[in-house]
Each structure stands twice: as C-alpha cells, then as structure tokens.
C-alpha atoms as a PDB file:
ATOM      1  CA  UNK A   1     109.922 142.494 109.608  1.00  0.00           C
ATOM      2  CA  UNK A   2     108.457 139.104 110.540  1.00  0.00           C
ATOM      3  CA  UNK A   3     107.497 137.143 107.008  1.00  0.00           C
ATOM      4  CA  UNK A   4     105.821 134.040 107.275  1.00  0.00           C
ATOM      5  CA  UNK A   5     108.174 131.696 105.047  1.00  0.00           C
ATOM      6  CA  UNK A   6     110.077 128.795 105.719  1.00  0.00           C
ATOM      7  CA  UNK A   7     112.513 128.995 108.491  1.00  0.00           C
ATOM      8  CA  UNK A   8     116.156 128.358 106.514  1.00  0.00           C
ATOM      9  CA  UNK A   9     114.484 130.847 104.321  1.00  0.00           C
ATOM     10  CA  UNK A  10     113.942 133.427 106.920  1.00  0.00           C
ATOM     11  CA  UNK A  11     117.339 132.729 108.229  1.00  0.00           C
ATOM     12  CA  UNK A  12     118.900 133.204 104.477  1.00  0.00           C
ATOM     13  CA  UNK A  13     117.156 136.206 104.090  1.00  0.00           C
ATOM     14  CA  UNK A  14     116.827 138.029 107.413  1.00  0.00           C
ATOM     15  CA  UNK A  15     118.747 140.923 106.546  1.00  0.00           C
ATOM     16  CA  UNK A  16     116.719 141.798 103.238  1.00  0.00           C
ATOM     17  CA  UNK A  17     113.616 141.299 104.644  1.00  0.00           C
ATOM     18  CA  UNK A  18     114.557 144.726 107.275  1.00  0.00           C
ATOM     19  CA  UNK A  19     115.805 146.518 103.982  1.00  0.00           C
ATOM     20  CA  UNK A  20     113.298 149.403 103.070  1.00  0.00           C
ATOM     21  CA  UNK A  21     112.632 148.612  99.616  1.00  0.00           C
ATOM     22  CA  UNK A  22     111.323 145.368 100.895  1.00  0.00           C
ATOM     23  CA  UNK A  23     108.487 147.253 103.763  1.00  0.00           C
ATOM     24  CA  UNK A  24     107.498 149.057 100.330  1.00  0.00           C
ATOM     25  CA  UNK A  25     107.298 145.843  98.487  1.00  0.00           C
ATOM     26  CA  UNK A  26     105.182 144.636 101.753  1.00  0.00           C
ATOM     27  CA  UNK A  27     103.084 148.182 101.920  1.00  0.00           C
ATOM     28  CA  UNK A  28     101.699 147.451  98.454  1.00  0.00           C
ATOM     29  CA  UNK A  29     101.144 144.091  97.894  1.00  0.00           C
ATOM     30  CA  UNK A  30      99.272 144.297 100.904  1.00  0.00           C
ATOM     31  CA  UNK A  31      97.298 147.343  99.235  1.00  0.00           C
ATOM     32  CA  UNK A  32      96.463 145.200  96.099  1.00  0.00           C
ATOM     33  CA  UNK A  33      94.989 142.582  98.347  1.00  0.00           C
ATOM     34  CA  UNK A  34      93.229 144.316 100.635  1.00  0.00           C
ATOM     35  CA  UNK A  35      91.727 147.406  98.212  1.00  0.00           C
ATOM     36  CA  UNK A  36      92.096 146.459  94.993  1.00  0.00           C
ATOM     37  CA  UNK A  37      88.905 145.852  92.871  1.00  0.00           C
ATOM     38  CA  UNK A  38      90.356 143.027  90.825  1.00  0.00           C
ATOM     39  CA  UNK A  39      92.078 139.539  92.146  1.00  0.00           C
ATOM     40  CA  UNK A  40      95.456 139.132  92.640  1.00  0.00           C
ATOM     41  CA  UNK A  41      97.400 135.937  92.030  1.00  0.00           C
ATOM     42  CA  UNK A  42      98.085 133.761  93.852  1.00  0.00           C
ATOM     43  CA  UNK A  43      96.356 133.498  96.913  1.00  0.00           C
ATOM     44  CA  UNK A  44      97.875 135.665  99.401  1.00  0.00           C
ATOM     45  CA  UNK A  45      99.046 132.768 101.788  1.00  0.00           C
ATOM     46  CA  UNK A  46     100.759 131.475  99.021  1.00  0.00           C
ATOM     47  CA  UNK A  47     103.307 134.018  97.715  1.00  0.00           C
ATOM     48  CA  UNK A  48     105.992 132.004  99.366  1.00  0.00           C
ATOM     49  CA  UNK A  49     104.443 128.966  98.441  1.00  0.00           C
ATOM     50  CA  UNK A  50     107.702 128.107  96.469  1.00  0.00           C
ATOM     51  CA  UNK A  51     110.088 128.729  99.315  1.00  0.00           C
ATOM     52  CA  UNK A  52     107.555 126.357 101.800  1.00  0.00           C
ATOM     53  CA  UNK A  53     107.611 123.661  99.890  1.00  0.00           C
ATOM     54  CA  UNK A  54     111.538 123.554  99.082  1.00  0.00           C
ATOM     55  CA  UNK A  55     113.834 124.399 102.011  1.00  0.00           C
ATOM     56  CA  UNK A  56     117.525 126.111 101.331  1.00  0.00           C
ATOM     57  CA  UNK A  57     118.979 122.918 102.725  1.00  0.00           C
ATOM     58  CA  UNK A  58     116.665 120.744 100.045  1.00  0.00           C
ATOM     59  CA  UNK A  59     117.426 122.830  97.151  1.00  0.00           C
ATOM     60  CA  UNK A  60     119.409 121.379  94.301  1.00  0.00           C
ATOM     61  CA  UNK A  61     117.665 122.818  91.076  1.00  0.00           C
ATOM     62  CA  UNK A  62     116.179 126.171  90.145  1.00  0.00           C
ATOM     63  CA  UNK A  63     113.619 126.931  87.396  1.00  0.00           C
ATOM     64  CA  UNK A  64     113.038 130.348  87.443  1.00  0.00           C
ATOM     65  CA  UNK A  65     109.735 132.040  85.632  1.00  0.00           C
ATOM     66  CA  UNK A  66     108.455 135.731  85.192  1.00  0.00           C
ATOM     67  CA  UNK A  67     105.622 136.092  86.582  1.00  0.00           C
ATOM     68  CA  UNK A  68     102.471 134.003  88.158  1.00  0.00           C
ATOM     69  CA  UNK A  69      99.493 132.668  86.201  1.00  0.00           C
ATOM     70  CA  UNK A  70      97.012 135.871  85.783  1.00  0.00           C
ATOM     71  CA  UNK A  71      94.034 133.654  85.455  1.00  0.00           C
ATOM     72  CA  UNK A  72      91.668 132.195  87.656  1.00  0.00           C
ATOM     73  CA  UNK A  73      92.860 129.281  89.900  1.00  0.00           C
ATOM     74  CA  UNK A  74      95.692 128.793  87.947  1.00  0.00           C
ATOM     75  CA  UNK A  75      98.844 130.355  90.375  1.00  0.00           C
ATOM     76  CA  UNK A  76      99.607 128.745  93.498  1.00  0.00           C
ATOM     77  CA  UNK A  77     103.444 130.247  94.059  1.00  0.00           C
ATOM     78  CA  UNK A  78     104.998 128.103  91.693  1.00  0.00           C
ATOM     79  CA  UNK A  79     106.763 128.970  88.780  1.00  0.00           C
ATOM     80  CA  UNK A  80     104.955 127.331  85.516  1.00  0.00           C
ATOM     81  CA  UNK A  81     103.080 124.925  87.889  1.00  0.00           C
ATOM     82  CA  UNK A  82      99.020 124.850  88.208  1.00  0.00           C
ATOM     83  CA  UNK A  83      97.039 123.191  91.005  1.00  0.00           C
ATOM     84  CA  UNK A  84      95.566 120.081  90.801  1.00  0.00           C
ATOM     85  CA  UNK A  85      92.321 119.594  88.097  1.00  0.00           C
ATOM     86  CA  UNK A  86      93.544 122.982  86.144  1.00  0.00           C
ATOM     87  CA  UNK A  87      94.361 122.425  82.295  1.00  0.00           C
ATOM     88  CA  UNK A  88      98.005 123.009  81.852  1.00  0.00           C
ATOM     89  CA  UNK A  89      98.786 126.342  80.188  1.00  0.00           C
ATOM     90  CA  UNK A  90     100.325 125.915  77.358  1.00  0.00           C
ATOM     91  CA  UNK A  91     103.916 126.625  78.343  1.00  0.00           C
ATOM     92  CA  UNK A  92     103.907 123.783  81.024  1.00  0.00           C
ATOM     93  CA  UNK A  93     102.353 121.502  77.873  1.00  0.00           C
ATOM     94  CA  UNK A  94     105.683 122.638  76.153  1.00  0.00           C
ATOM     95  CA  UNK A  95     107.835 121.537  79.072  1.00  0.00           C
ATOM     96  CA  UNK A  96     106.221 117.673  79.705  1.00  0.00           C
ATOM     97  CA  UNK A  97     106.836 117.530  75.506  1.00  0.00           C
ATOM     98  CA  UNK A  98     110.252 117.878  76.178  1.00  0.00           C
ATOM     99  CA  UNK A  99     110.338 115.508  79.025  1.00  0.00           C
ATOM    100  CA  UNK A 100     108.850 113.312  77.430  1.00  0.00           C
ATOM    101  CA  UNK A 101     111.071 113.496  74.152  1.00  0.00           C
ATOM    102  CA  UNK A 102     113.967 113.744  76.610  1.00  0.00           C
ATOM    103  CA  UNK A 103     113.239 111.148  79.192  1.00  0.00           C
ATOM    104  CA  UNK A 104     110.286 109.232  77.370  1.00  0.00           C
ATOM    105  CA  UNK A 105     107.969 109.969  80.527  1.00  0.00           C
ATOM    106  CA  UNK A 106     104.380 110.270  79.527  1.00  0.00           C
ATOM    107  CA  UNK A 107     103.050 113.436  80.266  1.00  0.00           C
ATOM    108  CA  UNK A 108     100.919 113.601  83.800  1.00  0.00           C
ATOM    109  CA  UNK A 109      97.578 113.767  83.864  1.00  0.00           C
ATOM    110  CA  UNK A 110      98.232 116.742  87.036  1.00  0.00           C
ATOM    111  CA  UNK A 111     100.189 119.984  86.108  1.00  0.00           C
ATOM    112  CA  UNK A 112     101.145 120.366  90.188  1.00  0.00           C
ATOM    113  CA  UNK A 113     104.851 120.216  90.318  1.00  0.00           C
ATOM    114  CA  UNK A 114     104.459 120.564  94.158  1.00  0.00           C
ATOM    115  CA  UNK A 115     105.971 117.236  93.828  1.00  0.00           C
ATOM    116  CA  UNK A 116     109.613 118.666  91.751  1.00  0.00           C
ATOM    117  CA  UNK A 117     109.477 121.158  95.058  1.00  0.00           C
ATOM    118  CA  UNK A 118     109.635 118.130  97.365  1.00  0.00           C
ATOM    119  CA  UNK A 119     112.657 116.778  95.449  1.00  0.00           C
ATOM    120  CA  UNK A 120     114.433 119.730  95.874  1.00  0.00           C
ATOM    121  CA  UNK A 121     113.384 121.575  92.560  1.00  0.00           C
ATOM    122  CA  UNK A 122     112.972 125.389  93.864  1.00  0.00           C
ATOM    123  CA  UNK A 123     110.166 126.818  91.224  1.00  0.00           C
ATOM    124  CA  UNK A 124     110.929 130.510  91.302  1.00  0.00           C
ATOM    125  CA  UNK A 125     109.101 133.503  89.795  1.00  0.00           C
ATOM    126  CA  UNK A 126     110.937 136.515  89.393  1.00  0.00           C
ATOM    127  CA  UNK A 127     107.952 138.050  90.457  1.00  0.00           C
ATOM    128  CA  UNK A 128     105.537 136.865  93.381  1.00  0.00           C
ATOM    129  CA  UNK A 129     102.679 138.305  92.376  1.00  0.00           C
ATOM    130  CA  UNK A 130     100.373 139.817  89.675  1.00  0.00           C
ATOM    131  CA  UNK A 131      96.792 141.697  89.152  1.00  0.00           C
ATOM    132  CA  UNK A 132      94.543 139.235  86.866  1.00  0.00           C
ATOM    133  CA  UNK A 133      94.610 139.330  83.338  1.00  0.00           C
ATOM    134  CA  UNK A 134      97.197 141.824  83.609  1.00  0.00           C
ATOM    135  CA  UNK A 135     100.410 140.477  82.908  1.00  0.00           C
ATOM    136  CA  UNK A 136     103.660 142.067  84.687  1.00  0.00           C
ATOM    137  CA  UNK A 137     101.233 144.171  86.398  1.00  0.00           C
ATOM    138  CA  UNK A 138     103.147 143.992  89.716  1.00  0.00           C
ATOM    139  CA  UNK A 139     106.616 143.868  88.272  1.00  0.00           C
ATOM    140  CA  UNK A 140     109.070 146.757  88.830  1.00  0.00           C
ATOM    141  CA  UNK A 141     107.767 147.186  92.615  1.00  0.00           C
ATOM    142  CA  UNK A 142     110.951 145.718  94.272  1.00  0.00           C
ATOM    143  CA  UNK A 143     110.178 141.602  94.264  1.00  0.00           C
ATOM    144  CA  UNK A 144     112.963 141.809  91.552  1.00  0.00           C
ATOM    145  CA  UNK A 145     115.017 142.547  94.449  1.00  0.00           C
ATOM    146  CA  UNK A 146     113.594 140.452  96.449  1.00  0.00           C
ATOM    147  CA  UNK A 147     114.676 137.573  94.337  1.00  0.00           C
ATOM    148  CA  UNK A 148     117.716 138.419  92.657  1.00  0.00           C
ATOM    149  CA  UNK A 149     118.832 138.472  96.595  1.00  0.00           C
ATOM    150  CA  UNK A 150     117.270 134.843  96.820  1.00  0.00           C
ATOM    151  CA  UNK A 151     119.520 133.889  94.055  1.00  0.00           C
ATOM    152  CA  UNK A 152     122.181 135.326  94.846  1.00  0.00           C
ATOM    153  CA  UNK A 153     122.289 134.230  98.624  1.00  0.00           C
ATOM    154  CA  UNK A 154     121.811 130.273  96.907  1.00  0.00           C
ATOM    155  CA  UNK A 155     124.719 130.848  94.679  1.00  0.00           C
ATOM    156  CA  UNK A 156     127.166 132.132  97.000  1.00  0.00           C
ATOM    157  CA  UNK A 157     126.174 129.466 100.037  1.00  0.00           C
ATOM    158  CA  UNK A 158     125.913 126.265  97.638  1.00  0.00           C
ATOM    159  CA  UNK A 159     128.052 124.187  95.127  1.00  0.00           C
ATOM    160  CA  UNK A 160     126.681 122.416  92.416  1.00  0.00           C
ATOM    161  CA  UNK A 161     123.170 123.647  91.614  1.00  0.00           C
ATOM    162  CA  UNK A 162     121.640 123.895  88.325  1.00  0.00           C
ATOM    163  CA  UNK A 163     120.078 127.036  87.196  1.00  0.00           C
ATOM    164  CA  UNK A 164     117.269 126.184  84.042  1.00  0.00           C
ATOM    165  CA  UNK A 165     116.966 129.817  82.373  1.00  0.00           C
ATOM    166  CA  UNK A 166     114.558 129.503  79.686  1.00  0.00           C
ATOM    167  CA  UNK A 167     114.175 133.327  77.702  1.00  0.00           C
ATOM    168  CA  UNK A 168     116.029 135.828  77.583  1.00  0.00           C
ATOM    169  CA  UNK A 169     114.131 137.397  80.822  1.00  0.00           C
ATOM    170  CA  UNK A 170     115.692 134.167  83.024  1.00  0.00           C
ATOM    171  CA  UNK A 171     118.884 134.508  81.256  1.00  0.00           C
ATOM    172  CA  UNK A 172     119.235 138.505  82.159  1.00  0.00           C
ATOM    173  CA  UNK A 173     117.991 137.643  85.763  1.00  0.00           C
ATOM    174  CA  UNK A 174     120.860 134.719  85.816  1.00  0.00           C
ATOM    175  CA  UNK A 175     124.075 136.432  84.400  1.00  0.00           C
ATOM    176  CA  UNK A 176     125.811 136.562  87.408  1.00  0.00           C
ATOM    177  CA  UNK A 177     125.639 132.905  88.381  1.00  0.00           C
ATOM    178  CA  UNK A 178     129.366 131.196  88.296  1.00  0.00           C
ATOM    179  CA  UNK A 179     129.277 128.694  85.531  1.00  0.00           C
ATOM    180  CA  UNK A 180     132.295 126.724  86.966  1.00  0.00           C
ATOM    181  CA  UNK A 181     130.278 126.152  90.809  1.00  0.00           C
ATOM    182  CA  UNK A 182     127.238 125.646  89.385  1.00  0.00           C
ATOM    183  CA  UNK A 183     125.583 124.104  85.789  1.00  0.00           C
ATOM    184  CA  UNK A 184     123.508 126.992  83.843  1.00  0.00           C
ATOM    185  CA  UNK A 185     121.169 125.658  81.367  1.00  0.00           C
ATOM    186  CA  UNK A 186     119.718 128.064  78.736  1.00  0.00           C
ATOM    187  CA  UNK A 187     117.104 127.727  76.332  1.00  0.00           C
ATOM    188  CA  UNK A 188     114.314 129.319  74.310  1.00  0.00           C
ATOM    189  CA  UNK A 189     111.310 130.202  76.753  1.00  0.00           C
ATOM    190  CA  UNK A 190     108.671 126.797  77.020  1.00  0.00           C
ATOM    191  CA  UNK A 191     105.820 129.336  75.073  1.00  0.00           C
ATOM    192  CA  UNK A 192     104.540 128.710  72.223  1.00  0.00           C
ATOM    193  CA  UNK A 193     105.929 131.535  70.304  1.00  0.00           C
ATOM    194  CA  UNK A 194     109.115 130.839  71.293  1.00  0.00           C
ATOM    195  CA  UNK A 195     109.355 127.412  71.352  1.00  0.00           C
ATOM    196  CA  UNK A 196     107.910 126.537  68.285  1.00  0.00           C
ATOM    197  CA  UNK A 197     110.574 129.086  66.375  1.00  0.00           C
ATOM    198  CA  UNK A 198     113.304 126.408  67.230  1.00  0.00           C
ATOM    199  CA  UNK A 199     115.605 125.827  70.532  1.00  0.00           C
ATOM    200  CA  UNK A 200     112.978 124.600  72.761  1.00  0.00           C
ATOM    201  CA  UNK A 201     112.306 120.802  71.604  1.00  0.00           C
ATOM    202  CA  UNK A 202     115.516 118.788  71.863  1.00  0.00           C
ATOM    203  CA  UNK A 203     117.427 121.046  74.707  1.00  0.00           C
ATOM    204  CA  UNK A 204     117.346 117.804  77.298  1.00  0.00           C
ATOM    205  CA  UNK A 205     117.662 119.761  80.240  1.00  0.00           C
ATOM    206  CA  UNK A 206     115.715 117.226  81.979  1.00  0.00           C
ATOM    207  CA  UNK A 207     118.137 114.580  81.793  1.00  0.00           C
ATOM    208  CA  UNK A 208     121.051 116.816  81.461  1.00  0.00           C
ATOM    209  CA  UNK A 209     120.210 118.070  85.131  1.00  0.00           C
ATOM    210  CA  UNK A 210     120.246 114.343  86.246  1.00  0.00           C
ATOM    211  CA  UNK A 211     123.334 113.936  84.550  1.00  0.00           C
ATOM    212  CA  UNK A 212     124.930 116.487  86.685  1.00  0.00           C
ATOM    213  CA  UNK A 213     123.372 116.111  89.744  1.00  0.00           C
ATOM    214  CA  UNK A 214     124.248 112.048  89.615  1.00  0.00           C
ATOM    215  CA  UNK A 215     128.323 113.442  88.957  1.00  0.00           C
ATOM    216  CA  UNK A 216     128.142 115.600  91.944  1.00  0.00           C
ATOM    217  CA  UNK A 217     126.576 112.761  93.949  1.00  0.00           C
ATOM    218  CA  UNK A 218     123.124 114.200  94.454  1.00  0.00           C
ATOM    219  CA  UNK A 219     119.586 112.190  93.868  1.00  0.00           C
ATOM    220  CA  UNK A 220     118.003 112.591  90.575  1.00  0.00           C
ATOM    221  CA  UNK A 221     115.170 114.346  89.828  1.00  0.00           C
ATOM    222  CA  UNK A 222     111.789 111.998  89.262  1.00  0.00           C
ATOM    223  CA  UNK A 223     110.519 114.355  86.672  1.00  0.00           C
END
C-alpha cells in the first residue's frame, strides 16, 4: 500500500503497511472521513503529521499520548500539541508547569510543539485519529498496531532514546522497551486529575532527558 509519510518512515515500516490489519485500518478511517456525519480529528492530511515533521534518522525522544484532541482545531497529529492561536488544553498547561519548575523556562505564549518535532522529539499518539467529542472513539481499530510496530521498529534499530510514558496507558503501551539501551521515564499522566493527586509536579523529565541525551553525546532538547 502506498502511504503518504515521510520516506525513512515508509522505509521503517514498509512491511506493516502491506499487512491486512493495516488495509482495514486504511478501509475505515477512510470511511469516517469520507461518510461520517461528524468531524474527525485531525485533518486527514495530517494523521502522519508526527512522523513528517520528525524523521527516523532525527529521532532521539518519544512522548507518546492516547489519543488526538476531539475538539475543534485543536489536533494537528501531534501528541499533546495544539496549533498555533489555540488555548492550551489543560494537560499541555500541566506539562510547561513542569518545565518551567524543572528548567525555569517561562511557559510559551504558542502550544505548537512542531518545534520539539524539529529537534528530534517524535510526539506520538497511540492512536491517529478520533470522531469529535468522542473520546477513544477510533481506538481498538488496529492503529494500536500500527504503532506499537512504530515503537518497536525505533527500539530495536536505535541506542539511546528516551521513552516519556506518562499514565498507566503509555506505560502498558511501553513495557517492552529495554531499559538498559534506552532511558524510560514514567510518571503520572500531565491531566488534571492525575496530576494534581501527586507524581506529576517535580518528575524533571525535562532536564532529566537532557541529562541523558548530553551523556550519550546527543544535542539537548530546547524545550
């Protein structure tokens, strides 16, 4: 099957995209978009968005998410990130708290992390898409799959990543990752709820991903 995504991508990734839980993946997210009677997120030529914007070659740090945004112009195929001019939800509010506590980097006026992609940061969502205001709506239809083989294809062809896996979902998703070829950092999830029962605020992942990076001889992240 020919996807449009980034070309080290496509070459990582040939053989799944030919597997047939994948053309059923394809067969129905192309249903949702083309008969459904409410929007789907994101934008359809962004699904991959996070994959575009951060080659395999680039890629030193995963944050993986659940699902997209489900409301209006706030998904654009990157986990936890909003386009430019949209109030940050308040998960991502959560996360430039921490930076800030962590780093002492004022939090951005833009919520567009398109600029973490560029340094390497791949912003993964377990799942690529959703229905709006429906919430795991399109989970359970094979992109599961889809990225656990993304994951899985990263771990075995690099050394030295680091893996942030915030909530239990992202900590499931990431039990396989090697802990002695790459660094796995786990926390609370950046939501409210969660975070504000403890083991969010004060996890300095932020800097503890620098940290490690800077060992292995790799360029910090400008968070």
């Amino acid at each position: 099957m020919d996807v449009q995504i980034e070309k080290s991508w496509k070459a990582l990734l040939k053989d799944e995209f030919d597997k047939p839980y994948f053309s059923n993946l394809v067969e129905f997210v192309r249903g949702e978009y083309t008969t459904s009677h409410v929007s789907i997120y994101p934008p359809g030529r962004l699904i991959f968005n996070a994959f575009n914007r951060c080659p395999v070659e680039n890629t030193k740090v995963v944050i993986l998410g659940q699902d997209p945004y489900h409301g209006p112009g706030q998904a654009h195929g990157l986990s936890f990130s909003v386009p430019e001019g949209v109030d940050f939800p308040p998960s991502l509010q959560n996360i430039f708290k921490e930076i800030e506590n962590d780093l002492g980097i004022p939090v951005p006026k833009s919520g567009n992390l398109e600029r973490w992609s560029e340094q390497g940061v791949l912003l993964l969502n377990a799942t690529l898409t959703v229905r709006a205001h429906c919430a795991g709506s399109h989970q359970n239809k094979g992109w599961e799959f889809f990225t656990d083989a993304v994951i899985r294809r990263l771990v075995d062809k690099k050394e030295h990543l680091v893996f942030l896996l915030w909530g239990a979902y992202a900590q499931r998703k990431g039990a396989f990752i090697d802990p002695n070829k790459h660094l796995v950092l786990k926390a609370v999830h950046p939501s409210p709820l969660a975070a504000n029962r403890g083991g969010w605020y004060g996890n300095h992942h932020f800097s503890r991903t620098n940290a490690y990076l800077r060992e292995h001889g790799l360029q910090e992240i400008q968070w």
